[in-house]
Structure formats: C-alpha cells, structure tokens
N, C-alpha and C. Protein backbone atom coordinates (compact mmCIF):
# COMPACT_ATOMS: atom_id res chain seq x y z
N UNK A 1 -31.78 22.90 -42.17
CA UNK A 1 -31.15 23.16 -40.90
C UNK A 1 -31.35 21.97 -39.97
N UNK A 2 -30.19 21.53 -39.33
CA UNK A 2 -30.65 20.37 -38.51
C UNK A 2 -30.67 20.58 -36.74
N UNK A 3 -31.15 20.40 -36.13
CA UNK A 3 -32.01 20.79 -34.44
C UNK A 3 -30.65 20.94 -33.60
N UNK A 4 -30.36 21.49 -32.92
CA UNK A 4 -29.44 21.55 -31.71
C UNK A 4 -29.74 20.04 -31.12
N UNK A 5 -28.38 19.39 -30.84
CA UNK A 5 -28.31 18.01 -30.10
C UNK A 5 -29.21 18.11 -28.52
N UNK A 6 -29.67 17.54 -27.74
CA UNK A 6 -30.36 17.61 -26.47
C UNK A 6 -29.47 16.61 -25.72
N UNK A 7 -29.56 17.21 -24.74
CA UNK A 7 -28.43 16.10 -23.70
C UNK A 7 -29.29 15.04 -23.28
N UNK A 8 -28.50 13.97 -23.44
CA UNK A 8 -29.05 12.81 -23.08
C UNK A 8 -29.34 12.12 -21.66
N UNK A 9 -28.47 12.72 -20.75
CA UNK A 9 -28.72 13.18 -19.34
C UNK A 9 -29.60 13.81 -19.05
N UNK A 10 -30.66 13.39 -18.64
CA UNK A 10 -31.82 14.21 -17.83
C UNK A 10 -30.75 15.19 -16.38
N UNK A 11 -30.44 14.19 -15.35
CA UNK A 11 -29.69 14.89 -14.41
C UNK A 11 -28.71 14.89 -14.38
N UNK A 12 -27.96 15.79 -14.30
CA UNK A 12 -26.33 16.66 -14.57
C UNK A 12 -25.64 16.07 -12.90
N UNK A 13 -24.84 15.75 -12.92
CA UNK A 13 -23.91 15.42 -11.44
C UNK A 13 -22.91 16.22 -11.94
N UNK A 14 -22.16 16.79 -10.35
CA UNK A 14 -21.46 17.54 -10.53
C UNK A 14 -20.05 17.22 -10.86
N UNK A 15 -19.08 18.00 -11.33
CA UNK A 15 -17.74 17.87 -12.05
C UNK A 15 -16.72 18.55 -11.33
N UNK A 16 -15.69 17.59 -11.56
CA UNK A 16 -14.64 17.94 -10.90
C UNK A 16 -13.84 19.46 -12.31
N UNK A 17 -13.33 20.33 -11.75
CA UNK A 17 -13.26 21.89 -12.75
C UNK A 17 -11.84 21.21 -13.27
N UNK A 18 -11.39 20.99 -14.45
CA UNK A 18 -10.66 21.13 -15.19
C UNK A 18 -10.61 19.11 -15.27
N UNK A 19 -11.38 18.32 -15.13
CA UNK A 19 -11.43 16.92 -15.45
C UNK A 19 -10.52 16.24 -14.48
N UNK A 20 -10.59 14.64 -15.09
CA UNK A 20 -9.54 14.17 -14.26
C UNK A 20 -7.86 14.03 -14.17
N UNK A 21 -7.72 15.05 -15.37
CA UNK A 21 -6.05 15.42 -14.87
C UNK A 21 -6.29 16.29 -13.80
N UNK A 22 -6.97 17.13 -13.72
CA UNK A 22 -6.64 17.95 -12.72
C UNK A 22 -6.79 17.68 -11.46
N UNK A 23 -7.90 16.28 -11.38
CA UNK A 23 -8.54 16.04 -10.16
C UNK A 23 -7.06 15.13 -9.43
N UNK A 24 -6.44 14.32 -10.49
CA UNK A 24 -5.33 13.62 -10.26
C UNK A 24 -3.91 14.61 -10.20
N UNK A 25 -3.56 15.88 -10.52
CA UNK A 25 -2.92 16.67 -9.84
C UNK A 25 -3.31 17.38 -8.72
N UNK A 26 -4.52 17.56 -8.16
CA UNK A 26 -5.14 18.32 -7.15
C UNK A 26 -4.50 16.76 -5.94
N UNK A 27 -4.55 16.10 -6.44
CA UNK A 27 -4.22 14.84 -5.39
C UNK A 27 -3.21 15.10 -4.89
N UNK A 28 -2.54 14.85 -6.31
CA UNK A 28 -0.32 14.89 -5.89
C UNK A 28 0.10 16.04 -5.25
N UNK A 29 -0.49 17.26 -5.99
CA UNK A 29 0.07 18.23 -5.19
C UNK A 29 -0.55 18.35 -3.50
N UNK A 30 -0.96 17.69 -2.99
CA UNK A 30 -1.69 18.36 -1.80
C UNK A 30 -1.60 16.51 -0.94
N UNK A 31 -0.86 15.94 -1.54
CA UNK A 31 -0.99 14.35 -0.43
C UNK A 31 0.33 14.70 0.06
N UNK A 32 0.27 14.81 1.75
CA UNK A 32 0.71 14.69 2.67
C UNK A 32 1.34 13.21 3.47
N UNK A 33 2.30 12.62 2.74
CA UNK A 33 2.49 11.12 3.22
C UNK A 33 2.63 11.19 4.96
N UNK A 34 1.89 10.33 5.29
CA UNK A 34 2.03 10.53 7.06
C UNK A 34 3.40 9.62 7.61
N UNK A 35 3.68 10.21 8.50
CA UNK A 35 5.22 9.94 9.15
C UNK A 35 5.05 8.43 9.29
N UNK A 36 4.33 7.37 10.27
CA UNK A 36 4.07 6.81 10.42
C UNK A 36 4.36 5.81 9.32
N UNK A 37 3.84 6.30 8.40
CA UNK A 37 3.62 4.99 6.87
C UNK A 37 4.97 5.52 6.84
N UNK A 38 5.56 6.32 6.61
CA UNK A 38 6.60 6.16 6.01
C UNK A 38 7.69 5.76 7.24
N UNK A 39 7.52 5.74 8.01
CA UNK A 39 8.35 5.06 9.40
C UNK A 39 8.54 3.32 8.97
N UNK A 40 7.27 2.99 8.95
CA UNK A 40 6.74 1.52 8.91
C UNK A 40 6.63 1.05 7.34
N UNK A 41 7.34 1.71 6.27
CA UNK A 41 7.29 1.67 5.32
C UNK A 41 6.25 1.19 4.06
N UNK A 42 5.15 1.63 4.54
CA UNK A 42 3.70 1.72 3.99
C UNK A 42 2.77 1.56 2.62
N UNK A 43 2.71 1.14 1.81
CA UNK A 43 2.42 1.25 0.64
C UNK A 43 1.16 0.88 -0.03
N UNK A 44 0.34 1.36 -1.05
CA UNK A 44 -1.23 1.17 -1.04
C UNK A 44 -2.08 2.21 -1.81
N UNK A 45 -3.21 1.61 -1.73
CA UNK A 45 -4.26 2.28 -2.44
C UNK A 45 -5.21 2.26 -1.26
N UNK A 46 -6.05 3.48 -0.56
CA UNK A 46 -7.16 3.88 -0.17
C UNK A 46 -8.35 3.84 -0.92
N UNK A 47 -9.30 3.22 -0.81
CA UNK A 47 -10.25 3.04 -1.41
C UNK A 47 -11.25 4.55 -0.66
N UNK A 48 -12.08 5.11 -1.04
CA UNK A 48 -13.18 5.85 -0.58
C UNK A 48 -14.03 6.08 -1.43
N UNK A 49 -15.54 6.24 -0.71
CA UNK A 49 -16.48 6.40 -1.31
C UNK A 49 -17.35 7.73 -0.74
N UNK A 50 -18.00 8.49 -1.48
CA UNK A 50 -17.94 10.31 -1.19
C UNK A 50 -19.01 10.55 -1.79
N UNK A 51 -20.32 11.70 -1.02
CA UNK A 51 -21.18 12.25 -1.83
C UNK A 51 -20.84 13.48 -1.96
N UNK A 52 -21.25 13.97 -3.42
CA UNK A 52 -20.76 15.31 -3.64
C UNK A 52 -22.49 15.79 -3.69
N UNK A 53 -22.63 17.01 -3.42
CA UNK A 53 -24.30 17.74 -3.81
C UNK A 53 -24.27 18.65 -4.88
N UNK A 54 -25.41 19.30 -4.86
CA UNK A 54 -25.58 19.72 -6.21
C UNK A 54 -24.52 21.04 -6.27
N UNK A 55 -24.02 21.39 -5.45
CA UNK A 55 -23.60 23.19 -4.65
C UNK A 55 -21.91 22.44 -5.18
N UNK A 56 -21.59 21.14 -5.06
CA UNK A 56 -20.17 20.54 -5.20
C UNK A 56 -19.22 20.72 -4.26
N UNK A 57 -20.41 20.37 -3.23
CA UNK A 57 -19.37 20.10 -1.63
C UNK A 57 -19.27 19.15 -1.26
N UNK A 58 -18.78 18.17 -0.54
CA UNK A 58 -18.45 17.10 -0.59
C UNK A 58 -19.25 16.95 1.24
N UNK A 59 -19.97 16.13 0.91
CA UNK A 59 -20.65 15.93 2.35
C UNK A 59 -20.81 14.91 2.91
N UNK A 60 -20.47 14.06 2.41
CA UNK A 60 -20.04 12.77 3.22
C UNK A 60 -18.96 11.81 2.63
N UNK A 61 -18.16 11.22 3.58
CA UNK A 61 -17.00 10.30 2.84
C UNK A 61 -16.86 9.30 3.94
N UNK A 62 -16.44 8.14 3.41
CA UNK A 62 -16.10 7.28 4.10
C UNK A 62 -15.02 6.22 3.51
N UNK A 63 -14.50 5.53 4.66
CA UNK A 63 -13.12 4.52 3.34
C UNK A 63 -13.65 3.38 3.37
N UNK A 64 -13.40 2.78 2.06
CA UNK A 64 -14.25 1.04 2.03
C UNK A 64 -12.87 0.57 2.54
N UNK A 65 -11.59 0.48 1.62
CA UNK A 65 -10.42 -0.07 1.97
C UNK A 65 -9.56 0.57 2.24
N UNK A 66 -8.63 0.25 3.33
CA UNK A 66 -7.85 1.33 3.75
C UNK A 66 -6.74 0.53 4.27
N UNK A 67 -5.26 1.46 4.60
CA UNK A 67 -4.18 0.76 4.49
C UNK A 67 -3.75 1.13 5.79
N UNK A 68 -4.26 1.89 6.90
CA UNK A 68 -3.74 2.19 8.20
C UNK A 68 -2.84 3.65 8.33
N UNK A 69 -2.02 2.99 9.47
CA UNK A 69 -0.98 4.11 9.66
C UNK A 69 -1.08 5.56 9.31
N UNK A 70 -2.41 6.12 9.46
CA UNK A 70 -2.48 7.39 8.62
C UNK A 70 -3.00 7.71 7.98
N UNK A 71 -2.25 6.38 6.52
CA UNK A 71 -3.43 7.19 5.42
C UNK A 71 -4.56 7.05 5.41
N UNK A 72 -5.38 6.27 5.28
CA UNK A 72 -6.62 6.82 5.22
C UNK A 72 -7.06 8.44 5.83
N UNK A 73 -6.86 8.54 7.16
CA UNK A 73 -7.30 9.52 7.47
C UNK A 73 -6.95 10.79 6.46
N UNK A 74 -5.03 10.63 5.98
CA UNK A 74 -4.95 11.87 4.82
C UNK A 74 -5.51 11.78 3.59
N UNK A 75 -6.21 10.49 3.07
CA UNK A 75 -7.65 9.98 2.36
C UNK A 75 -8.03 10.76 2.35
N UNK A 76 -8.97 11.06 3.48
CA UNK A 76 -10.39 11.72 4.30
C UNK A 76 -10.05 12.98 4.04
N UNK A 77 -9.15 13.44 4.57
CA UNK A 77 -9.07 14.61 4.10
C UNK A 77 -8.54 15.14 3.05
N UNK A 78 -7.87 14.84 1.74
CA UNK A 78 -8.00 15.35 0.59
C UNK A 78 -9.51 15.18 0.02
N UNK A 79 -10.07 14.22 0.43
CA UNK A 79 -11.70 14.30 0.05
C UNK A 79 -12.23 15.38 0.48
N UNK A 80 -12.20 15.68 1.65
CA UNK A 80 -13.01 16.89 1.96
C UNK A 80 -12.43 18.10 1.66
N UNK A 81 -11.23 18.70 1.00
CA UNK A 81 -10.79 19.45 0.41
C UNK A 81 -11.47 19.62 -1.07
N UNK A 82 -12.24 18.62 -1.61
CA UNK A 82 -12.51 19.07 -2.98
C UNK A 82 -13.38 19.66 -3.36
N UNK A 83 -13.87 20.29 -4.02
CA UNK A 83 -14.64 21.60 -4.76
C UNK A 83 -15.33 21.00 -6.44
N UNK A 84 -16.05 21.10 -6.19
CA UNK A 84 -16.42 20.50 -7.57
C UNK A 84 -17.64 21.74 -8.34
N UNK A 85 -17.53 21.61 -9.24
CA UNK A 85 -18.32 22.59 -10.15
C UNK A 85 -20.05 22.62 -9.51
N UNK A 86 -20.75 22.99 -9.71
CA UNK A 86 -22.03 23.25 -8.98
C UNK A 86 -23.09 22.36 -10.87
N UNK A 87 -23.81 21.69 -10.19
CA UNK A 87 -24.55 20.86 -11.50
C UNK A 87 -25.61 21.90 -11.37
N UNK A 88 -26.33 21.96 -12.71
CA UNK A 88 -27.31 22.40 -12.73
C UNK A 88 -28.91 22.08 -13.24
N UNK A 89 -29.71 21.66 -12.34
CA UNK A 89 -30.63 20.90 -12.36
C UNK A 89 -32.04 21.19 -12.55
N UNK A 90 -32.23 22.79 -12.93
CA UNK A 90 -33.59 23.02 -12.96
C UNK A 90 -34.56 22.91 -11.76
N UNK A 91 -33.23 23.50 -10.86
CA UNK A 91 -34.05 23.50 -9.49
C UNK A 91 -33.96 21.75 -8.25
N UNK A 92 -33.72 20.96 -8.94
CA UNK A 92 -33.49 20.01 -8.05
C UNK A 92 -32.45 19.69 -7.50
N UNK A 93 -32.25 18.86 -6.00
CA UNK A 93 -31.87 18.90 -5.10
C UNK A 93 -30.83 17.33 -5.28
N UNK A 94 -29.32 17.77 -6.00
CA UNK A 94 -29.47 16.21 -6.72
C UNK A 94 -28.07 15.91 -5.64
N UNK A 95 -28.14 15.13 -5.27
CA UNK A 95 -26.51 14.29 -4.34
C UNK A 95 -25.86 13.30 -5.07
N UNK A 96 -24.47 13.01 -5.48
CA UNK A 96 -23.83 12.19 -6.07
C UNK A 96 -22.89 11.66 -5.47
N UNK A 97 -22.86 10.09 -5.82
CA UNK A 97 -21.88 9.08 -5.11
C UNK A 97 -21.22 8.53 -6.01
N UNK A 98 -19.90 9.03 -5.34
CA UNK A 98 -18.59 8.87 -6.16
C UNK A 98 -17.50 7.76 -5.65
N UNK A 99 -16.72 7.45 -5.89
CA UNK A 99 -15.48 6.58 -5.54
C UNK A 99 -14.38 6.64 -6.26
N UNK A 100 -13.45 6.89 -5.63
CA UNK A 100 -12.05 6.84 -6.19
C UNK A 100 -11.08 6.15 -4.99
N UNK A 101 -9.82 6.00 -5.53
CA UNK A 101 -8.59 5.67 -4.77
C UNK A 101 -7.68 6.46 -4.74
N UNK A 102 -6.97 6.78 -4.00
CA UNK A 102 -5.87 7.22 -3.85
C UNK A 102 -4.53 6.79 -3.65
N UNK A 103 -3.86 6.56 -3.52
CA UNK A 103 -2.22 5.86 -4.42
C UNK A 103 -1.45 6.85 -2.99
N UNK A 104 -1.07 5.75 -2.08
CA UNK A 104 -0.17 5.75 -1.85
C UNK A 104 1.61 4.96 -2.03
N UNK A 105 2.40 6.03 -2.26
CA UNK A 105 3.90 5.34 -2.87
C UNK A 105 5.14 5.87 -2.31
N UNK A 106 5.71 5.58 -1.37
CA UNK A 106 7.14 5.75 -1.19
C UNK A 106 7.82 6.75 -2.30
N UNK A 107 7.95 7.78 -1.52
CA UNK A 107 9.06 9.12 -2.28
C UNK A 107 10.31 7.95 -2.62
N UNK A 108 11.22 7.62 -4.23
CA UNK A 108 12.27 7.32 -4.22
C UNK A 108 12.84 8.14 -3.58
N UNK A 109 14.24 7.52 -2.99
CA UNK A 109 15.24 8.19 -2.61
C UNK A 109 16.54 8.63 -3.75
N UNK A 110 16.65 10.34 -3.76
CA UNK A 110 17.46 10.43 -4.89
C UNK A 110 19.03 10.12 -4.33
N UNK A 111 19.87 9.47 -5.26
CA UNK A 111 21.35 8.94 -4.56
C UNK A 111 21.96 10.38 -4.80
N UNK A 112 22.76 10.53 -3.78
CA UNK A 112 23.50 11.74 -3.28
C UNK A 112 25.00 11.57 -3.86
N UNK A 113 25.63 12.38 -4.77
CA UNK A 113 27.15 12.59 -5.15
C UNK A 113 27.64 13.59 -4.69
N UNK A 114 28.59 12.83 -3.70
CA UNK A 114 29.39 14.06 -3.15
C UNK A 114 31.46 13.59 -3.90
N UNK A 115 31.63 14.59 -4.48
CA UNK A 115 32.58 14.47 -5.16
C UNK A 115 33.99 15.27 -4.30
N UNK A 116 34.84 15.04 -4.15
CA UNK A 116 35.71 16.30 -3.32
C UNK A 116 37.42 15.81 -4.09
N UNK A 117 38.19 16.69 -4.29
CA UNK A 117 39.52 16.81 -4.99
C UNK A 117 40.29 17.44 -3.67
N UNK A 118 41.28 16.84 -3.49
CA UNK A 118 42.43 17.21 -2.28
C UNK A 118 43.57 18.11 -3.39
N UNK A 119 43.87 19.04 -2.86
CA UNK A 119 45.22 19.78 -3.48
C UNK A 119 46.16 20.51 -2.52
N UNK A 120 47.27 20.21 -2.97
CA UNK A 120 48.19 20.62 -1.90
C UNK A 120 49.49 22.04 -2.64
N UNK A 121 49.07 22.77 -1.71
CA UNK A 121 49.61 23.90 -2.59
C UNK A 121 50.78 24.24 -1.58
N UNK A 122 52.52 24.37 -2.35
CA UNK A 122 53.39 24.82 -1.45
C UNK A 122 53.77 26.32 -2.07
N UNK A 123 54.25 27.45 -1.40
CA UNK A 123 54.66 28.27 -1.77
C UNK A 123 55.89 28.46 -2.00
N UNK A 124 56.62 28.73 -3.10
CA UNK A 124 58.41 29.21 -2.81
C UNK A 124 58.95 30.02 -1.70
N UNK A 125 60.05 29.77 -1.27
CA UNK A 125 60.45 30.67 -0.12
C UNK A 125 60.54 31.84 -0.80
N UNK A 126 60.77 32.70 -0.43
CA UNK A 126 61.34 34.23 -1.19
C UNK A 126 62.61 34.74 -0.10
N UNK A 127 62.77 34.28 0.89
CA UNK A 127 64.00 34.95 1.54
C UNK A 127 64.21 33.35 2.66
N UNK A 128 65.61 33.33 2.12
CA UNK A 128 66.47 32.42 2.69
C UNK A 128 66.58 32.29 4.06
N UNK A 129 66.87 33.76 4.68
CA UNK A 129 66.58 33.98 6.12
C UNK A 129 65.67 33.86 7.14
N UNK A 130 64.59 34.01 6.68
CA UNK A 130 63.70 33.75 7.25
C UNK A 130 63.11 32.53 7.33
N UNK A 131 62.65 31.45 8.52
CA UNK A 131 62.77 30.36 8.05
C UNK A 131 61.39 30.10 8.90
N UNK A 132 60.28 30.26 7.75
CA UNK A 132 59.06 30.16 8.43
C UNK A 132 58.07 28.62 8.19
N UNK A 133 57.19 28.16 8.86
CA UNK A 133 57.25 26.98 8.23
C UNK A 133 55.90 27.02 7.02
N UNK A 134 56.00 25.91 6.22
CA UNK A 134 55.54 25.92 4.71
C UNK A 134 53.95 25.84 5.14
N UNK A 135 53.09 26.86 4.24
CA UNK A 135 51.93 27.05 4.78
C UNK A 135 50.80 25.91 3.34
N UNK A 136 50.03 24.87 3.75
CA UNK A 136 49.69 24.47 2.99
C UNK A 136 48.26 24.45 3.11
N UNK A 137 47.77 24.53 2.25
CA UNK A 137 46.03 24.88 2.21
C UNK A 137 45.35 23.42 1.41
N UNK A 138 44.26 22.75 1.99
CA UNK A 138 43.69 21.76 1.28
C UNK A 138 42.15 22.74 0.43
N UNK A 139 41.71 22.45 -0.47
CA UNK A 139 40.48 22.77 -1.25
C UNK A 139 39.54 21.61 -1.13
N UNK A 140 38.41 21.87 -0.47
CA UNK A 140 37.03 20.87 -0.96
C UNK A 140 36.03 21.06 -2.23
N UNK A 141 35.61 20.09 -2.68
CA UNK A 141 34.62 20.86 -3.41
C UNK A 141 33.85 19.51 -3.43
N UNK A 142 32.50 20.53 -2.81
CA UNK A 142 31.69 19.04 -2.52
C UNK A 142 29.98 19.37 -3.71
N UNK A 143 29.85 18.42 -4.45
CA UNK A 143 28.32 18.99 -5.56
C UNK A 143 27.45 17.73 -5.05
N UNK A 144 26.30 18.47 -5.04
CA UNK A 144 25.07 17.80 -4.87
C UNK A 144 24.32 17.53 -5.98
C-alpha cells in the first residue's frame, strides 16, 4: 500500500471558487465601462494589488497602474466585490497579496442594416362614374 500524498504547502491562501475562468468571467460580467473613458475614448490595463484574509474578504486594495477617467476607481471596486473561498489553516490568521489587471477595451460598435423596399400599389377602378382619386400606399420594411 503506498501513503496518501501530503500537501506540500504548509499554508493554504485563499481561492478564488470555480478558478480563474471564473474569476475572469466574474470580471466581464460585472465591469461597468465609465462614461468618461468612453467619452475620451480610453483604453488599458489597471494594474492592482489586493489582500485577501483567511475568511476571503478582500481588505485592502490599491492601484499600482492606472489609466484615469474612471477606471481605476471601477478597478477598486470589482476588487472589493470579490469573495474568495475561506483557506484553511489550522487555526492561523493568514492574509494574502495578490495582483491582477484588469482589461479595459472599447465595446466594438455593431454596423447597423437598415434595409427598406418602396412599393407602389394602384387599385382598378370598379365604377366608371365615380371618379375618386387613386389611393396609393408605400410599405417599409426596416431589419436590424
């Protein structure tokens, strides 16, 4: 029989819950591009650096590099939105310093087709006598 492996980590730091795809969709879905950058047409990476504790709250953050207009500050706060798994330490009191970036990028603009067909529809008279004038109807048809 051969021994159960032993972790080679004495102290456990805490984890972001489902890795870093998720930590990198927890981003996208929840980054708020600020008006500003996108006024002034803005583009960049936020640098920050963040302690997480043993509980996986995020208790301090700060930005090393930062691009203005905003983002950083919406930086700051997707940092302090994160939740991280709770480490478990055998009782000790452990704080972890982390760093990541965040990616700011200009939404493309999707090109707009607007398509429209003109038709001109006359009706036959049906009575000679009456001499009303010809009623013609145009059709739009506009697709997005």
């Amino acid at each position: 029989m051969s021994e159960p492996k032993k972790d080679k980590k004495f102290i456990k730091l805490p984890k972001y819950p489902g890795g870093k795809a998720a930590f990198q969709e927890f981003i996208r879905k929840n980054l708020k591009y600020p008006p500003e950058a996108l006024k002034n047409k803005i583009e960049g990476a936020v640098h920050i650096k963040y302690r997480v504790n043993g509980l996986g709250k995020v208790v301090e953050a700060k930005v090393i590099h930062g691009l203005g207009y905003g983002c950083d500050e919406e930086a700051l706060r997707l940092i302090w939105l994160l939740k991280y798994e709770k480490a478990k330490n055998r009782g000790l009191r452990v704080t972890a310093a982390m760093k990541t970036r965040i990616n700011f990028k200009l939404p493309q603009k999707v090109p707009v087709e607007i398509k429209y067909e003109v038709k001109k529809e006359i009706k036959p008279k049906t009575s000679p006598e009456k001499a009303k004038p010809e009623k013609v109807s145009y059709n739009y048809i506009i697709e997005f």
